[in-house]
C-alpha atoms as a PDB file:
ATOM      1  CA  UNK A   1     -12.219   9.586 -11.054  1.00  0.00           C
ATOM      2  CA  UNK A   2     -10.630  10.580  -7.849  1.00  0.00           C
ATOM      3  CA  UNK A   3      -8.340   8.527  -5.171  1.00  0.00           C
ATOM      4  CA  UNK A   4     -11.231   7.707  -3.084  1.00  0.00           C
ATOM      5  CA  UNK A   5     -13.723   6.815  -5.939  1.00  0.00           C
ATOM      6  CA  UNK A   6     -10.893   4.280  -6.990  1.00  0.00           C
ATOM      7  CA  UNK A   7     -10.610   3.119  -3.759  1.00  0.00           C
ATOM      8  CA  UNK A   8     -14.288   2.587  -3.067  1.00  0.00           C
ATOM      9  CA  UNK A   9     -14.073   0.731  -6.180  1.00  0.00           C
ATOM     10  CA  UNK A  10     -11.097  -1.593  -5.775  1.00  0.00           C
ATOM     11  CA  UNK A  11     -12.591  -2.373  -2.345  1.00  0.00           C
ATOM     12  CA  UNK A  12     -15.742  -3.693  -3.949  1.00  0.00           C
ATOM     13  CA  UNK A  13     -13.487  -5.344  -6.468  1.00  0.00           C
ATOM     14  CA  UNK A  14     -11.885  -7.402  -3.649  1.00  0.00           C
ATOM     15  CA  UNK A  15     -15.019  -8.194  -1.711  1.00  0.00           C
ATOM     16  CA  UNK A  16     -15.650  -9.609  -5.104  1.00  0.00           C
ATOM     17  CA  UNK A  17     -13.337 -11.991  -5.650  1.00  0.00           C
ATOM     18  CA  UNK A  18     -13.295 -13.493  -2.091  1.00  0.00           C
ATOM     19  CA  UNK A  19     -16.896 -14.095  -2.830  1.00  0.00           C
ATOM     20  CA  UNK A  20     -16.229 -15.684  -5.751  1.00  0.00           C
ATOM     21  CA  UNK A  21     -12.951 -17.671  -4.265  1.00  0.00           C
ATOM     22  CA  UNK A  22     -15.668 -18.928  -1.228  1.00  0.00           C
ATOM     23  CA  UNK A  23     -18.367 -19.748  -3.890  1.00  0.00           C
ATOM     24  CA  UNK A  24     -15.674 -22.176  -5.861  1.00  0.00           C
ATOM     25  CA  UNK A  25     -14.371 -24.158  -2.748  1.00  0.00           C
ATOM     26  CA  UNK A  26     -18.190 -24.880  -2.457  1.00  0.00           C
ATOM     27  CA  UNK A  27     -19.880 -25.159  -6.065  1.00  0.00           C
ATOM     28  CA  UNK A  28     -21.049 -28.498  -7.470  1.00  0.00           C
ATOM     29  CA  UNK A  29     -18.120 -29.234 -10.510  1.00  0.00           C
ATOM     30  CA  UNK A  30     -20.701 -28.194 -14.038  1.00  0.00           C
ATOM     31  CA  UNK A  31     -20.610 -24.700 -12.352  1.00  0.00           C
ATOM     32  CA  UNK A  32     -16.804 -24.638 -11.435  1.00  0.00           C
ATOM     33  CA  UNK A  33     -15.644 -23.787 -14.913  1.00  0.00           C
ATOM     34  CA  UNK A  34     -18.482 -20.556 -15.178  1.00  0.00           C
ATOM     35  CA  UNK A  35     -17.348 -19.379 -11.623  1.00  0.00           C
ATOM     36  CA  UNK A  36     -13.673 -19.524 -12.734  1.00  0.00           C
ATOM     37  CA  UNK A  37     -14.263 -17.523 -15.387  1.00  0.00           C
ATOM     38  CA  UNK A  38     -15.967 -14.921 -13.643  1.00  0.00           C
ATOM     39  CA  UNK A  39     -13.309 -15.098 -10.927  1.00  0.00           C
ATOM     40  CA  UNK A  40     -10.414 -14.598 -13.669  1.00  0.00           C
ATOM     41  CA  UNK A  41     -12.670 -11.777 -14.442  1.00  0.00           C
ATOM     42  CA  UNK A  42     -12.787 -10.120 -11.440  1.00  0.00           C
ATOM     43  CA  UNK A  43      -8.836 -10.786 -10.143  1.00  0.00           C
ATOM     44  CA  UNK A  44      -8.484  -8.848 -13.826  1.00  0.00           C
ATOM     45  CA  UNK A  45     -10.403  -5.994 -12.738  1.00  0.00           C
ATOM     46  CA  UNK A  46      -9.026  -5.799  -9.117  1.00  0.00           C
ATOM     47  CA  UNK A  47      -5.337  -5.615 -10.709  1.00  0.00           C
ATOM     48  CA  UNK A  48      -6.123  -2.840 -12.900  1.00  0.00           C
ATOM     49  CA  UNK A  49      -7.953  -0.886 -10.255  1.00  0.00           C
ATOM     50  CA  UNK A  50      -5.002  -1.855  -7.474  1.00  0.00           C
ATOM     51  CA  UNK A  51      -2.304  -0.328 -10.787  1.00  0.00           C
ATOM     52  CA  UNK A  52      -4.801   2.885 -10.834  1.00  0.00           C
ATOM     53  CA  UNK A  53      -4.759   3.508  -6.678  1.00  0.00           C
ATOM     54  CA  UNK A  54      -0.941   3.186  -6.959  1.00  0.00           C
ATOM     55  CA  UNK A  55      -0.222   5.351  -9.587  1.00  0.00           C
ATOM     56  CA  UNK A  56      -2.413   7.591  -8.142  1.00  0.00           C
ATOM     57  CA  UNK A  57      -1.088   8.294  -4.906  1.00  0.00           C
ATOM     58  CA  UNK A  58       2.310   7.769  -6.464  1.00  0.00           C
ATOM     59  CA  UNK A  59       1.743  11.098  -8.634  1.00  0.00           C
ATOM     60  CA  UNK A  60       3.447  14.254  -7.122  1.00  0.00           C
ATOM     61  CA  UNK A  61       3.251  17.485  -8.910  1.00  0.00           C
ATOM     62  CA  UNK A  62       7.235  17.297  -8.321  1.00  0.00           C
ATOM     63  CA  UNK A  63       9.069  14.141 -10.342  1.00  0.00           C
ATOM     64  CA  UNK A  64      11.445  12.806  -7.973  1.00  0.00           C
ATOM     65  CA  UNK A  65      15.179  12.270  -8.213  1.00  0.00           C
ATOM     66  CA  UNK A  66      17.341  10.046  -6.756  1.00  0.00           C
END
């Protein structure tokens, strides 16, 4: 997958989770625990796309020395 599929994809995983964050502050309490989940979900999926970005612009053909 390349930089800017990742990115693409990390973007939609943010617009994600400040749906879900919105949705929370205004969901009747039986559907709280079900949009938490999904939420915990989604933060999951965010952070491991964020970790894939990173250590894909941090990747130089050259290791670096300091």
């Amino acid at each position: 997958m390349s930089l800017r599929d990742l990115a693409r994809a990390l973007y939609r995983a943010q617009q994600q989770v400040e749906r879900l964050e919105k949705l929370l502050l205004s969901a009747p309490p039986e559907k709280e625990t079900a949009i938490q989940l999904e939420l915990q979900e989604a933060r999951a999926e965010r952070l491991q796309l964020q970790k894939m970005v990173d250590g894909r612009k941090d990747s130089s053909p050259l290791p670096r020395r300091f």
